[in-house]
PDB file of N, CA and C in Angstrom:
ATOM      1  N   UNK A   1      68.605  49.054-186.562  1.00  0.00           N
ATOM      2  CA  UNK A   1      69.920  49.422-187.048  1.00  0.00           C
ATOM      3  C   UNK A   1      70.311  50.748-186.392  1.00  0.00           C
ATOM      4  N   UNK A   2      71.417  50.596-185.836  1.00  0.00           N
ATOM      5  CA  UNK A   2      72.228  52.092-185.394  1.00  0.00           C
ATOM      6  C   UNK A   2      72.406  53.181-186.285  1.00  0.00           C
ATOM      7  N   UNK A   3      71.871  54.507-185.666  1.00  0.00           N
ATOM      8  CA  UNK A   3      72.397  55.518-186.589  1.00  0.00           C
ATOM      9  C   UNK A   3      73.577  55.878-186.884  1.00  0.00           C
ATOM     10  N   UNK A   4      74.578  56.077-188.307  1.00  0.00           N
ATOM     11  CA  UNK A   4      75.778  56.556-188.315  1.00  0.00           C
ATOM     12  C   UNK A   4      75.836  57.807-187.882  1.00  0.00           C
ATOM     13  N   UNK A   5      77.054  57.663-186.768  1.00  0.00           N
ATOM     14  CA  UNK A   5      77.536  58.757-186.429  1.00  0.00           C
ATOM     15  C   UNK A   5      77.968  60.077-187.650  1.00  0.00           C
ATOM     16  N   UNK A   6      77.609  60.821-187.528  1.00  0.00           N
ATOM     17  CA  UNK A   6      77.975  62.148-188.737  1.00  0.00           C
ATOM     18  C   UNK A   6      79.009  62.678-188.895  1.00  0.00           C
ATOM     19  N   UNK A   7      79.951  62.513-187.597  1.00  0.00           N
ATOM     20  CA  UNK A   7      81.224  63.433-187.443  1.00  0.00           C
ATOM     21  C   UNK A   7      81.960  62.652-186.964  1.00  0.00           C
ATOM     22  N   UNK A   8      83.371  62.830-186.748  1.00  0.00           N
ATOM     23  CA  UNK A   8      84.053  62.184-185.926  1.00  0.00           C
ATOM     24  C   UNK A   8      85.772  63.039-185.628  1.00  0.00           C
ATOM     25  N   UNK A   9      86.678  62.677-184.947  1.00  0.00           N
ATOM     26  CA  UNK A   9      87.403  63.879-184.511  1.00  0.00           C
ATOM     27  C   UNK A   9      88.898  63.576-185.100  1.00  0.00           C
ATOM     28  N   UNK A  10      89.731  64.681-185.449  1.00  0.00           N
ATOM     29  CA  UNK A  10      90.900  64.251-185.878  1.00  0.00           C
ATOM     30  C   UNK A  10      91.883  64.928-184.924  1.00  0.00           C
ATOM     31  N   UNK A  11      92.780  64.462-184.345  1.00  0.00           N
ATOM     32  CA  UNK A  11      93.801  64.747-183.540  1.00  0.00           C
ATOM     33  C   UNK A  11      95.146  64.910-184.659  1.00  0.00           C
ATOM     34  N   UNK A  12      95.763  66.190-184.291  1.00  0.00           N
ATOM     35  CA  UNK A  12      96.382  66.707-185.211  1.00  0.00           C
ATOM     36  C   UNK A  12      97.904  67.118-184.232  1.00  0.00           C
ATOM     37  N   UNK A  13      99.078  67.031-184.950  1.00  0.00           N
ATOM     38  CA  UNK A  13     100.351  67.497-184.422  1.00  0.00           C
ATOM     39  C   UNK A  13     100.259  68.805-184.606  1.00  0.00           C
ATOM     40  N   UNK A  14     100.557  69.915-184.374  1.00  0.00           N
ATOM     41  CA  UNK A  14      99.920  71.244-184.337  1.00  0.00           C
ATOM     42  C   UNK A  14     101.733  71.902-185.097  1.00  0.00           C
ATOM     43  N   UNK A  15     102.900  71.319-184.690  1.00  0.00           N
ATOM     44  CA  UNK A  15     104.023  71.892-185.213  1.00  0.00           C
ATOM     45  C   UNK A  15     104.294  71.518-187.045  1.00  0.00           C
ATOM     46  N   UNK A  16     103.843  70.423-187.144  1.00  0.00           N
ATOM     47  CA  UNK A  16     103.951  69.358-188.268  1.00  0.00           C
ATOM     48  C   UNK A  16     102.912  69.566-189.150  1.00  0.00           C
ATOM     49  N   UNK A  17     101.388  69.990-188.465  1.00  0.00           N
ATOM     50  CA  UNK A  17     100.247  69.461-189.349  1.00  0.00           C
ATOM     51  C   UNK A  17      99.601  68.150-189.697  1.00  0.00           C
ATOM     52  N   UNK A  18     100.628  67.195-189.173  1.00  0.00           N
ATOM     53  CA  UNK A  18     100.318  65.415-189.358  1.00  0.00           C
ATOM     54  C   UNK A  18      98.999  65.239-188.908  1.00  0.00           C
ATOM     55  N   UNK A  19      98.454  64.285-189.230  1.00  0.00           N
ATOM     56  CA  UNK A  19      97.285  63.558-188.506  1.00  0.00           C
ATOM     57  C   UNK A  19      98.262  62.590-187.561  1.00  0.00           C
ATOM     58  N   UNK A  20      97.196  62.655-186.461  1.00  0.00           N
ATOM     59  CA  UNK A  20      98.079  61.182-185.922  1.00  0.00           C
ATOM     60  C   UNK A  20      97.088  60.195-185.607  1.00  0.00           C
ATOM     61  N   UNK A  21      95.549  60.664-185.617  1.00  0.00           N
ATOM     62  CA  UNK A  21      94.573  59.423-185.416  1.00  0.00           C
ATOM     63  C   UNK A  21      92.905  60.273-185.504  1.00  0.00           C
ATOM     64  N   UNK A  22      92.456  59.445-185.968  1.00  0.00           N
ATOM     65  CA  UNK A  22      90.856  59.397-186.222  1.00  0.00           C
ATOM     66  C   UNK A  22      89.960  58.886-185.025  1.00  0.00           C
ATOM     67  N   UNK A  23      89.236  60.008-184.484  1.00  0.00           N
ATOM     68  CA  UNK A  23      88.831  59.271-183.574  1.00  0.00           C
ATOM     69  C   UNK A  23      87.232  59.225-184.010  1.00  0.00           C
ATOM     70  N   UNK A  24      86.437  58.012-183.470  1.00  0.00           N
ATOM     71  CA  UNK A  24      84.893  58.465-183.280  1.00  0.00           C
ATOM     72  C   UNK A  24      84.004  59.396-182.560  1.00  0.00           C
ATOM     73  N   UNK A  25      84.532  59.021-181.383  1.00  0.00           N
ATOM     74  CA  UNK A  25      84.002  60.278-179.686  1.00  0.00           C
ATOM     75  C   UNK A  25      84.912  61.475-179.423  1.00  0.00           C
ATOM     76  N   UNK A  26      84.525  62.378-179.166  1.00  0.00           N
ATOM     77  CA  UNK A  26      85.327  63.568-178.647  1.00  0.00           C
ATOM     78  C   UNK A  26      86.229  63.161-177.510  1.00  0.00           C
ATOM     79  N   UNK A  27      85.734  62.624-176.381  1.00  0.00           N
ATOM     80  CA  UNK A  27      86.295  62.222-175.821  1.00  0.00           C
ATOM     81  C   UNK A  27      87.463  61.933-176.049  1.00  0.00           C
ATOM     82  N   UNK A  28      87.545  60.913-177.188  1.00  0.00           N
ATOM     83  CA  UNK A  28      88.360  59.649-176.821  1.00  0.00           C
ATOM     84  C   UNK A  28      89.747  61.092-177.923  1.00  0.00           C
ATOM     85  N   UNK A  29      89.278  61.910-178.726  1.00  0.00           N
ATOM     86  CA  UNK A  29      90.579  62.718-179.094  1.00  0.00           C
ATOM     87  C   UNK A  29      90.828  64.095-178.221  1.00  0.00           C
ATOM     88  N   UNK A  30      89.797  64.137-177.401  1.00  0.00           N
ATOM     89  CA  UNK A  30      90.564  64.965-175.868  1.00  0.00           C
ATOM     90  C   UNK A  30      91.465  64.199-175.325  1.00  0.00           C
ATOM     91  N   UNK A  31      91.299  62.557-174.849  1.00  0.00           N
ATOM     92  CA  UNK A  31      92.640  61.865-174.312  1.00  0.00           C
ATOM     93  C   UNK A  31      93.384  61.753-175.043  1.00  0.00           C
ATOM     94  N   UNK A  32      93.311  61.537-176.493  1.00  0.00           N
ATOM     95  CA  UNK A  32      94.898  61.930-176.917  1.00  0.00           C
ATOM     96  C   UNK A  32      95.761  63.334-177.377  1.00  0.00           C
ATOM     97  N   UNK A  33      94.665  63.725-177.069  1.00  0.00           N
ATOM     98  CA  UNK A  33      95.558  65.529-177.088  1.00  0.00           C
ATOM     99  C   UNK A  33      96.513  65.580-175.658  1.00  0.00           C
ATOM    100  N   UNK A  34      95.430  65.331-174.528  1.00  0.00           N
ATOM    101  CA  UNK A  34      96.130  65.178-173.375  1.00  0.00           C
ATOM    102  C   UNK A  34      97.475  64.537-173.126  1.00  0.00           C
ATOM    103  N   UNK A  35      97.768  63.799-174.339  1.00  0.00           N
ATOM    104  CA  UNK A  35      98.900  63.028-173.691  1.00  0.00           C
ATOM    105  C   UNK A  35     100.149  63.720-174.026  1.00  0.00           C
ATOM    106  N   UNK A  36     100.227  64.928-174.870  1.00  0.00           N
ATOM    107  CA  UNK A  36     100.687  65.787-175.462  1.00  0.00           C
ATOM    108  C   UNK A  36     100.445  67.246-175.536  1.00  0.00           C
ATOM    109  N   UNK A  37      99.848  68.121-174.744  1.00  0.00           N
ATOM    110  CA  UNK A  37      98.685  69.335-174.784  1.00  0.00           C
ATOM    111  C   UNK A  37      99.539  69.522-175.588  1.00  0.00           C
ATOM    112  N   UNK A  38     100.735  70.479-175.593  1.00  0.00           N
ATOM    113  CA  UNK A  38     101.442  71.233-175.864  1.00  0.00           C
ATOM    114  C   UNK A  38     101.726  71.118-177.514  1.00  0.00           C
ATOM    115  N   UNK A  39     101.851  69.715-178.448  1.00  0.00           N
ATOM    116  CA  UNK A  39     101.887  69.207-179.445  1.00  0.00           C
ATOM    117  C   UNK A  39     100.580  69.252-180.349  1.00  0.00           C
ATOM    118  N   UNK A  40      99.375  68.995-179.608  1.00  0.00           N
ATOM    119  CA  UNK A  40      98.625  68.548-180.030  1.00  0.00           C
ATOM    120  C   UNK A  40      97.003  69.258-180.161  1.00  0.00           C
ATOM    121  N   UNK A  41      96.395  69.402-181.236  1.00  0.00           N
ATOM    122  CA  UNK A  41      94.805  70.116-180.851  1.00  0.00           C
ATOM    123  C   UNK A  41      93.716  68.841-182.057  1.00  0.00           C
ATOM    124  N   UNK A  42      92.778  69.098-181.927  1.00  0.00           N
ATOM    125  CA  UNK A  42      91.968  68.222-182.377  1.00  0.00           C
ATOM    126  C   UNK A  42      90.995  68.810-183.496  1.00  0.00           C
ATOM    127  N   UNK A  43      90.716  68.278-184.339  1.00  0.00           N
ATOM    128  CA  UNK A  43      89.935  68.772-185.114  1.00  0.00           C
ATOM    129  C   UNK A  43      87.949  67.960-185.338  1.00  0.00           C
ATOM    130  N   UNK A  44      87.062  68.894-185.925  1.00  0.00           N
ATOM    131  CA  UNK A  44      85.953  68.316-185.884  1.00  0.00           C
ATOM    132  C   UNK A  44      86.076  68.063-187.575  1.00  0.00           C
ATOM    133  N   UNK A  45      85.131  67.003-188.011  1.00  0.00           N
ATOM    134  CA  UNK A  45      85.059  66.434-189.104  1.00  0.00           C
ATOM    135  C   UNK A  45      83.512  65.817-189.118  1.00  0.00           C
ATOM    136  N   UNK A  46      83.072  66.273-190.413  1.00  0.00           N
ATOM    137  CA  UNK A  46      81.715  66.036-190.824  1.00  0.00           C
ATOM    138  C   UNK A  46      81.658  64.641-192.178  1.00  0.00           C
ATOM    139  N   UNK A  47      81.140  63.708-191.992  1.00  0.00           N
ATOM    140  CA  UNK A  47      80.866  62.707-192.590  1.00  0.00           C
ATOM    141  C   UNK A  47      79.895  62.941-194.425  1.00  0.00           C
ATOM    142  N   UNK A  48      80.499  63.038-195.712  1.00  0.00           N
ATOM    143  CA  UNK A  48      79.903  63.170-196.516  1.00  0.00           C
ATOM    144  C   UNK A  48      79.564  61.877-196.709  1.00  0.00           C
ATOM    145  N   UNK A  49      77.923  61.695-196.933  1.00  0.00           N
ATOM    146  CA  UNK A  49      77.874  60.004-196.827  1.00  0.00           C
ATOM    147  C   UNK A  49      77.129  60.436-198.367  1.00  0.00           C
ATOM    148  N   UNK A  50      77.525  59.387-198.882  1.00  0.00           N
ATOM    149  CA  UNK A  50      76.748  58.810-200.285  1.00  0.00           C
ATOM    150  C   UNK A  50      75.265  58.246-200.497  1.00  0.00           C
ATOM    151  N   UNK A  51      75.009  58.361-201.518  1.00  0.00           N
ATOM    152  CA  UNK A  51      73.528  57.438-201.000  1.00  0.00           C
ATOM    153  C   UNK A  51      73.759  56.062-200.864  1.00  0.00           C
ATOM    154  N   UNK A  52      72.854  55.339-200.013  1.00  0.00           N
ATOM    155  CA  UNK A  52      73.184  54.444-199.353  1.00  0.00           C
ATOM    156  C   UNK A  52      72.125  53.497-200.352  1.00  0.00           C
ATOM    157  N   UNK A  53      72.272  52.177-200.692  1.00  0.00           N
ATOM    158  CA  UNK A  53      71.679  51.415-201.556  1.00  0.00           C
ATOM    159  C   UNK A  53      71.512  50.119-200.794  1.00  0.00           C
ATOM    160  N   UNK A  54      70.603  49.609-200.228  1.00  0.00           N
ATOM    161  CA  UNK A  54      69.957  48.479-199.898  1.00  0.00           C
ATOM    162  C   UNK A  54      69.791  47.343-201.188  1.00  0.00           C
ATOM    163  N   UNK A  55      70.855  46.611-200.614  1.00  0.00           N
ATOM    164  CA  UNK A  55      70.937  45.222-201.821  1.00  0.00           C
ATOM    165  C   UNK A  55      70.619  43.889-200.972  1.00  0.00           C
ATOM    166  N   UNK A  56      69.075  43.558-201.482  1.00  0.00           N
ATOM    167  CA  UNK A  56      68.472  41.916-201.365  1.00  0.00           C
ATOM    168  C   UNK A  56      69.146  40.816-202.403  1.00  0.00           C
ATOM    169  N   UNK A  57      70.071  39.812-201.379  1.00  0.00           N
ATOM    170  CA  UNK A  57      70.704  39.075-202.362  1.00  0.00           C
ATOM    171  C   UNK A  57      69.283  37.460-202.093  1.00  0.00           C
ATOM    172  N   UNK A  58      69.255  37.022-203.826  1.00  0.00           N
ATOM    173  CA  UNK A  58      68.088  36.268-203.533  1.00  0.00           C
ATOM    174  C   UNK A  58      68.544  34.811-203.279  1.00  0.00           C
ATOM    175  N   UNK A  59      67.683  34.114-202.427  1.00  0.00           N
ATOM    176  CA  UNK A  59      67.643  32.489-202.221  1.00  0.00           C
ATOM    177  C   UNK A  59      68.445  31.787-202.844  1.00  0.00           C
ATOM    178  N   UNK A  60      68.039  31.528-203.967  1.00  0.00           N
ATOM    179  CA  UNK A  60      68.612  30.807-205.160  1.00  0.00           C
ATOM    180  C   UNK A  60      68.822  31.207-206.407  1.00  0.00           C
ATOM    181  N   UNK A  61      70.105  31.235-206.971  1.00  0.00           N
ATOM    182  CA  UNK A  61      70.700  32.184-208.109  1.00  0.00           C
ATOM    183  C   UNK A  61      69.467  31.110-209.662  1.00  0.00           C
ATOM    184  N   UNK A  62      69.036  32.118-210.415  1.00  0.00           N
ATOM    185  CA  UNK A  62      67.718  31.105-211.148  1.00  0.00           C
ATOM    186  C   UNK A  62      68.024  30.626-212.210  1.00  0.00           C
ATOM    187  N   UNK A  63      69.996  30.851-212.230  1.00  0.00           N
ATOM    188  CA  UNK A  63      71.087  29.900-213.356  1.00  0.00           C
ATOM    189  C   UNK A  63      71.476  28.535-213.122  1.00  0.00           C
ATOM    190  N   UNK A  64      71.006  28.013-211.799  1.00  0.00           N
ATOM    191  CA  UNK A  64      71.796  27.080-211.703  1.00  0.00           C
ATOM    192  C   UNK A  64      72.056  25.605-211.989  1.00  0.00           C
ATOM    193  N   UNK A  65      70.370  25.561-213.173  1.00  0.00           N
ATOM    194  CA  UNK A  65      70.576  24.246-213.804  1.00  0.00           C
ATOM    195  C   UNK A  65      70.740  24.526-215.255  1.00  0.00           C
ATOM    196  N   UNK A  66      71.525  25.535-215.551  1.00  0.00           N
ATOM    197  CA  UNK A  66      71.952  26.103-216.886  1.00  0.00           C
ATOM    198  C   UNK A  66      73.194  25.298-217.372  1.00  0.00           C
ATOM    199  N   UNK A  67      73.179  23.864-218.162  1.00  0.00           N
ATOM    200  CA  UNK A  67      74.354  23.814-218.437  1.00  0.00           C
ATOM    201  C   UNK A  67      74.695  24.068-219.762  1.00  0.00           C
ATOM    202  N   UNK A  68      76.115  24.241-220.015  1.00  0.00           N
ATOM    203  CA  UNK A  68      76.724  24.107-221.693  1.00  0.00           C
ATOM    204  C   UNK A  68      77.802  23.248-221.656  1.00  0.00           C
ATOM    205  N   UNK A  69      76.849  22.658-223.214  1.00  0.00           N
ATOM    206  CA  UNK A  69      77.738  21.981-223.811  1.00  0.00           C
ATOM    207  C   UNK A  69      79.225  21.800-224.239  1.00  0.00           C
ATOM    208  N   UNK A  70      79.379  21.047-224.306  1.00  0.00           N
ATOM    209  CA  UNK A  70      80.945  20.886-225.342  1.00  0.00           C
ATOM    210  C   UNK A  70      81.442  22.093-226.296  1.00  0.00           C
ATOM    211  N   UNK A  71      80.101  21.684-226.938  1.00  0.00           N
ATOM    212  CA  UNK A  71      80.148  22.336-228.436  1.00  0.00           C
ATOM    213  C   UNK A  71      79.565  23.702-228.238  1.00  0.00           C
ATOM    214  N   UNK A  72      79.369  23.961-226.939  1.00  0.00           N
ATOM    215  CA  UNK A  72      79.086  25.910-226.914  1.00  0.00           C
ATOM    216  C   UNK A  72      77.701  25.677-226.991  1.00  0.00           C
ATOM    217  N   UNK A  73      76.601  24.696-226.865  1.00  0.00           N
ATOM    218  CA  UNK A  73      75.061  24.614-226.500  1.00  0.00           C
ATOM    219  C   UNK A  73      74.479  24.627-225.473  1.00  0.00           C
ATOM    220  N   UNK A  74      73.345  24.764-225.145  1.00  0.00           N
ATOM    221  CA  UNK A  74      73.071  25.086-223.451  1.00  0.00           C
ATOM    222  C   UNK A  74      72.101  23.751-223.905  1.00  0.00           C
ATOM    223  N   UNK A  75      71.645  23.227-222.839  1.00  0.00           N
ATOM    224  CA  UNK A  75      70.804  22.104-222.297  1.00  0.00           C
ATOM    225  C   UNK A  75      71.554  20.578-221.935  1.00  0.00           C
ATOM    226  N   UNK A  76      71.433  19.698-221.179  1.00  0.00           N
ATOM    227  CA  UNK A  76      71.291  18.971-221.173  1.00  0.00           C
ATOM    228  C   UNK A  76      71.687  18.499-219.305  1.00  0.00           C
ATOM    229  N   UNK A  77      72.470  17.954-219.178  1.00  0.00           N
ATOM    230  CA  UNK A  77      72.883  17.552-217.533  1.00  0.00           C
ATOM    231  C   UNK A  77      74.058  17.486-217.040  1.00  0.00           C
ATOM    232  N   UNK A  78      73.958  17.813-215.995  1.00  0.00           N
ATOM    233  CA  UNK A  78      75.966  17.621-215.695  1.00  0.00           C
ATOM    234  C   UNK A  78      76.229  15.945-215.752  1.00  0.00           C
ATOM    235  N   UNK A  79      75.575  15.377-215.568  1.00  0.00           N
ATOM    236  CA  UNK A  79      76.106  13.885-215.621  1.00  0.00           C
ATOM    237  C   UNK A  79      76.714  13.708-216.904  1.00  0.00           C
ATOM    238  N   UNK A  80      75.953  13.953-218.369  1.00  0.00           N
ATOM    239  CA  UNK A  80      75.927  13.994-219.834  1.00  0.00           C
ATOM    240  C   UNK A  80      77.446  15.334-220.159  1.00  0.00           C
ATOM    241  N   UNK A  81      77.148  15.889-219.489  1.00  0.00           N
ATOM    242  CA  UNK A  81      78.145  16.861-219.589  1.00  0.00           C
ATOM    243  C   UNK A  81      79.744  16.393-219.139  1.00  0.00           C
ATOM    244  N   UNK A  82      79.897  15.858-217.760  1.00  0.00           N
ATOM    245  CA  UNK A  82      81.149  15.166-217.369  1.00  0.00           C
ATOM    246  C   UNK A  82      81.292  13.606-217.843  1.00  0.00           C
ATOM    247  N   UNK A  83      80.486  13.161-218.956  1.00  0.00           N
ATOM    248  CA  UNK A  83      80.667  12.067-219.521  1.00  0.00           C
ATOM    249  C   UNK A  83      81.520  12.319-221.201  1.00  0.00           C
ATOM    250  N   UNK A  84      81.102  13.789-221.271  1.00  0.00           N
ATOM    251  CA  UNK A  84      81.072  14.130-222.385  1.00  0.00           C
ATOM    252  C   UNK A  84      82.731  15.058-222.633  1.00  0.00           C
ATOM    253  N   UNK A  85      82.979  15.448-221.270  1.00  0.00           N
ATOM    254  CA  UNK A  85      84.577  16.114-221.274  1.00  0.00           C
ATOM    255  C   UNK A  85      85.070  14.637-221.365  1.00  0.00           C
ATOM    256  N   UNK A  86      85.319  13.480-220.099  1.00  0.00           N
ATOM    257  CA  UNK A  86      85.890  12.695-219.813  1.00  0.00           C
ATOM    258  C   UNK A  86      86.019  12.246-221.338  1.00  0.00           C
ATOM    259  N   UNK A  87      85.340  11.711-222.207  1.00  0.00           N
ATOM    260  CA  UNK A  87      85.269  11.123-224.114  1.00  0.00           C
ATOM    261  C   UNK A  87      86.024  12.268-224.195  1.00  0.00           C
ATOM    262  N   UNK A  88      86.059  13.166-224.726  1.00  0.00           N
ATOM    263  CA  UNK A  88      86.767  14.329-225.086  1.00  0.00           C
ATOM    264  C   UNK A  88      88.458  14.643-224.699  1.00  0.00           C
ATOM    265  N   UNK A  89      88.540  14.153-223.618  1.00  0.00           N
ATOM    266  CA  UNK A  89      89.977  13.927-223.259  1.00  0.00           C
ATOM    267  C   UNK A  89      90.609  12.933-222.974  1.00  0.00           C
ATOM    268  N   UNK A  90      89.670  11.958-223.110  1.00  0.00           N
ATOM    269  CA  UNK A  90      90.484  10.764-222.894  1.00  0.00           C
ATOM    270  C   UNK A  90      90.245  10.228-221.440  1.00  0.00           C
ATOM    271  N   UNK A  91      89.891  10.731-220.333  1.00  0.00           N
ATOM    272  CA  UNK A  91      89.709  10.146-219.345  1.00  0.00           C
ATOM    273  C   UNK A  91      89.130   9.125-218.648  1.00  0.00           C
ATOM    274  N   UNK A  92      89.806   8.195-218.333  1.00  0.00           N
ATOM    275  CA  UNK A  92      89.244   6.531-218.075  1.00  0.00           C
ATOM    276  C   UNK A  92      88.827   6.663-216.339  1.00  0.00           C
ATOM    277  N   UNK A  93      87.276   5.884-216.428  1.00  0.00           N
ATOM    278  CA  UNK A  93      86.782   5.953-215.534  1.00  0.00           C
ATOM    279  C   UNK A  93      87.454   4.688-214.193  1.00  0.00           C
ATOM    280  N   UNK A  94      87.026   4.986-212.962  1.00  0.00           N
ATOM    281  CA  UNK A  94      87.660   3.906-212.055  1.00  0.00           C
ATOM    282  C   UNK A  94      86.858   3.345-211.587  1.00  0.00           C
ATOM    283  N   UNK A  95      86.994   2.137-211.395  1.00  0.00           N
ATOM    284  CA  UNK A  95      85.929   0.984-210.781  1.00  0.00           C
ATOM    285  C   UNK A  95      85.870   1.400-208.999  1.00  0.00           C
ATOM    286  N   UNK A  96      84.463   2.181-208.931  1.00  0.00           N
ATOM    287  CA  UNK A  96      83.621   2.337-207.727  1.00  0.00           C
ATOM    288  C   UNK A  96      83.910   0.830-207.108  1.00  0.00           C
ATOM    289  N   UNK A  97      83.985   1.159-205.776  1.00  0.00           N
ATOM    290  CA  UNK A  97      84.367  -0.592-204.858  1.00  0.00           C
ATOM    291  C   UNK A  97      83.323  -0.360-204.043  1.00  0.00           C
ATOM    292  N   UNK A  98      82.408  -1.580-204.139  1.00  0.00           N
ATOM    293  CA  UNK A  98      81.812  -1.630-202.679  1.00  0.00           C
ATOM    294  C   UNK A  98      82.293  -1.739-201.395  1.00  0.00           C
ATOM    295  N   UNK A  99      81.852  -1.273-199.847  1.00  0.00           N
ATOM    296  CA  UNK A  99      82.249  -1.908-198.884  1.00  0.00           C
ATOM    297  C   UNK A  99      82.482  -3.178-199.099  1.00  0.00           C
ATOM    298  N   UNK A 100      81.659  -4.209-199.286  1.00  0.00           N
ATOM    299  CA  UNK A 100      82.538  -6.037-199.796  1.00  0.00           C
ATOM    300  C   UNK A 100      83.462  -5.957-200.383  1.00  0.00           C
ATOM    301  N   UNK A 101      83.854  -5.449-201.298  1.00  0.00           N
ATOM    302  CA  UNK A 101      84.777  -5.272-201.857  1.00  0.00           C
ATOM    303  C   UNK A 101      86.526  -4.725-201.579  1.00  0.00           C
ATOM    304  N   UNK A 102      86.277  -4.185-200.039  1.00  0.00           N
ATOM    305  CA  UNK A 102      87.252  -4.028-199.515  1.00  0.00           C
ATOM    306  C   UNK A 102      88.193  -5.094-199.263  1.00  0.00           C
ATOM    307  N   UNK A 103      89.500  -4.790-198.911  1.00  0.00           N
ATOM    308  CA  UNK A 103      90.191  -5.674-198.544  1.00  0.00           C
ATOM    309  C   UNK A 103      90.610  -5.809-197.170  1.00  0.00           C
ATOM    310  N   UNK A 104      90.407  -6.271-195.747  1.00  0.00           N
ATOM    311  CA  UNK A 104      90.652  -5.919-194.736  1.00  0.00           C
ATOM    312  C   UNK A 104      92.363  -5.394-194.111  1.00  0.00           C
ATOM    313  N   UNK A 105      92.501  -4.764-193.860  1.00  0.00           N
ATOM    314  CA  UNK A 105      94.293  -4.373-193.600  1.00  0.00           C
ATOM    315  C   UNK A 105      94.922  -4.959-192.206  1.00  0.00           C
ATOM    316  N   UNK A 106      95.275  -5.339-192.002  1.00  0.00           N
ATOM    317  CA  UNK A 106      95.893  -5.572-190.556  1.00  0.00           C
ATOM    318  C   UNK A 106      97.616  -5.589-190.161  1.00  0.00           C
ATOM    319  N   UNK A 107      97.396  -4.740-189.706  1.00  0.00           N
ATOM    320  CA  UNK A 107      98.835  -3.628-189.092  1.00  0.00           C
ATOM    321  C   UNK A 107      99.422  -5.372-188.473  1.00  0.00           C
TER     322      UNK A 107
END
């Protein structure tokens, strides 16, 4: 992993006080002073970094055969479970078609 840079440069309107851009490299806010000397000077800037926290996200979340019930209970299956909304609202199931069961189309 790359080290973060610590500083980085601010190019400043010198009549105004504005920022006009953030740079990373010195360089790169010497060329934009240049494009302006007369307007323009640059400033140095020091990076307050926070502590930095390394987060391992794991494999498999260890909820994921957690279901609930209807009635606000935990156990049983999603099959039992989407059998159990569908009764609950009324929802009528549709007759699965086999391939035989197709009808052939012809344009």
């Amino acid at each position: 992993m790359n080290k973060y840079r610590e500083e980085y440069f601010s190019v400043i309107e010198t009549k105004t006080g504005r920022k006009i851009v953030d740079c990373g490299l010195e360089q790169d806010a010497l060329a934009m002073v240049a494009l302006d000397p007369q307007n323009r000077t640059y400033t140095r800037n020091k990076f307050l970094m926070g502590p930095v926290v390394d987060v391992e996200i794991p494999k498999a979340l260890p909820t994921n055969e957690i279901v609930v019930n209807m009635d606000g209970g935990v156990g049983g299956s999603w099959k039992e479970i989407y059998e159990e909304f569908d009764n609950a609202f009324g929802v009528k199931k549709q007759k699965q078609l086999n391939q035989s069961d197709a009808e052939v189309f012809v344009p």
